[in-house]
Protein backbone atom coordinates (compact mmCIF):
# COMPACT_ATOMS: atom_id res chain seq x y z
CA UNK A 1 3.34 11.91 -0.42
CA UNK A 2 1.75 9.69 1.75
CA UNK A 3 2.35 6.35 -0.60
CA UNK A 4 6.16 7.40 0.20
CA UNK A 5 5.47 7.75 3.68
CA UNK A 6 3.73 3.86 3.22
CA UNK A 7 6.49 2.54 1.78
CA UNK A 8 9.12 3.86 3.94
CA UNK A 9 11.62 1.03 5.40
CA UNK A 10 11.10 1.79 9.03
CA UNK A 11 7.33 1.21 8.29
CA UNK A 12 8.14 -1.72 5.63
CA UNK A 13 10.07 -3.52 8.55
CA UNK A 14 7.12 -3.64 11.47
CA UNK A 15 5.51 -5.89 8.89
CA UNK A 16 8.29 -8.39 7.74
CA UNK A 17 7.61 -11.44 9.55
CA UNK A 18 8.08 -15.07 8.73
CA UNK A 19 3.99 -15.34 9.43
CA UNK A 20 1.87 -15.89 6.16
CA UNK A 21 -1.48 -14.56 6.05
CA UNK A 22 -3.88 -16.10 3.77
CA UNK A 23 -0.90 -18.31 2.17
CA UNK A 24 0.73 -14.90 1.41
CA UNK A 25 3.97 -12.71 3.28
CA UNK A 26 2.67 -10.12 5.08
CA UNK A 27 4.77 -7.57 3.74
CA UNK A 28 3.44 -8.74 0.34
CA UNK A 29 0.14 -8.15 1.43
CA UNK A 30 1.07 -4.07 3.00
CA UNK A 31 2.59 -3.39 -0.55
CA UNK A 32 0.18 -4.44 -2.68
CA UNK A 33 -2.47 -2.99 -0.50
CA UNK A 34 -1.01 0.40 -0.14
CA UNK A 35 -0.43 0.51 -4.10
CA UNK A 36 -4.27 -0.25 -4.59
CA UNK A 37 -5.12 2.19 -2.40
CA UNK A 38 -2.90 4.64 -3.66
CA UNK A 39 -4.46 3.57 -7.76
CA UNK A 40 -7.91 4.13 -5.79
CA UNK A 41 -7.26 7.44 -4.44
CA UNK A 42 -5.61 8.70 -7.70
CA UNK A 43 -8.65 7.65 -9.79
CA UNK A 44 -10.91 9.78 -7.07
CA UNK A 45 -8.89 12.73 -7.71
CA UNK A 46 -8.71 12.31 -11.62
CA UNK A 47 -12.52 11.73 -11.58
CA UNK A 48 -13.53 14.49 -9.55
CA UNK A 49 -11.22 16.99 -11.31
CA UNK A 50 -11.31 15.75 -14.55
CA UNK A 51 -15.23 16.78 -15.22
């Protein structure tokens, strides 16, 4: 629920800016981030759980 909260477009918009971080869009950088995180928490559920 929250990764749909992350990905929202209001939220998506604040970081869409011309600005590159790191050679990179920012808003590239928010998605990808907020996937990994969301692959992270997922895996800490599944492994605590899953014993």
């Amino acid at each position: 629920m929250l990764l749909l909260l992350a990905l929202n477009l209001p939220l998506l918009l604040l970081f869409d800016s011309s600005k590159p971080l790191l050679g990179l869009p920012i808003i590239y950088i928010y998605i990808f981030s907020a996937w990994l995180f969301s692959i992270g928490i997922t895996f800490l559920i599944i492994k605590k759980y899953y014993e």
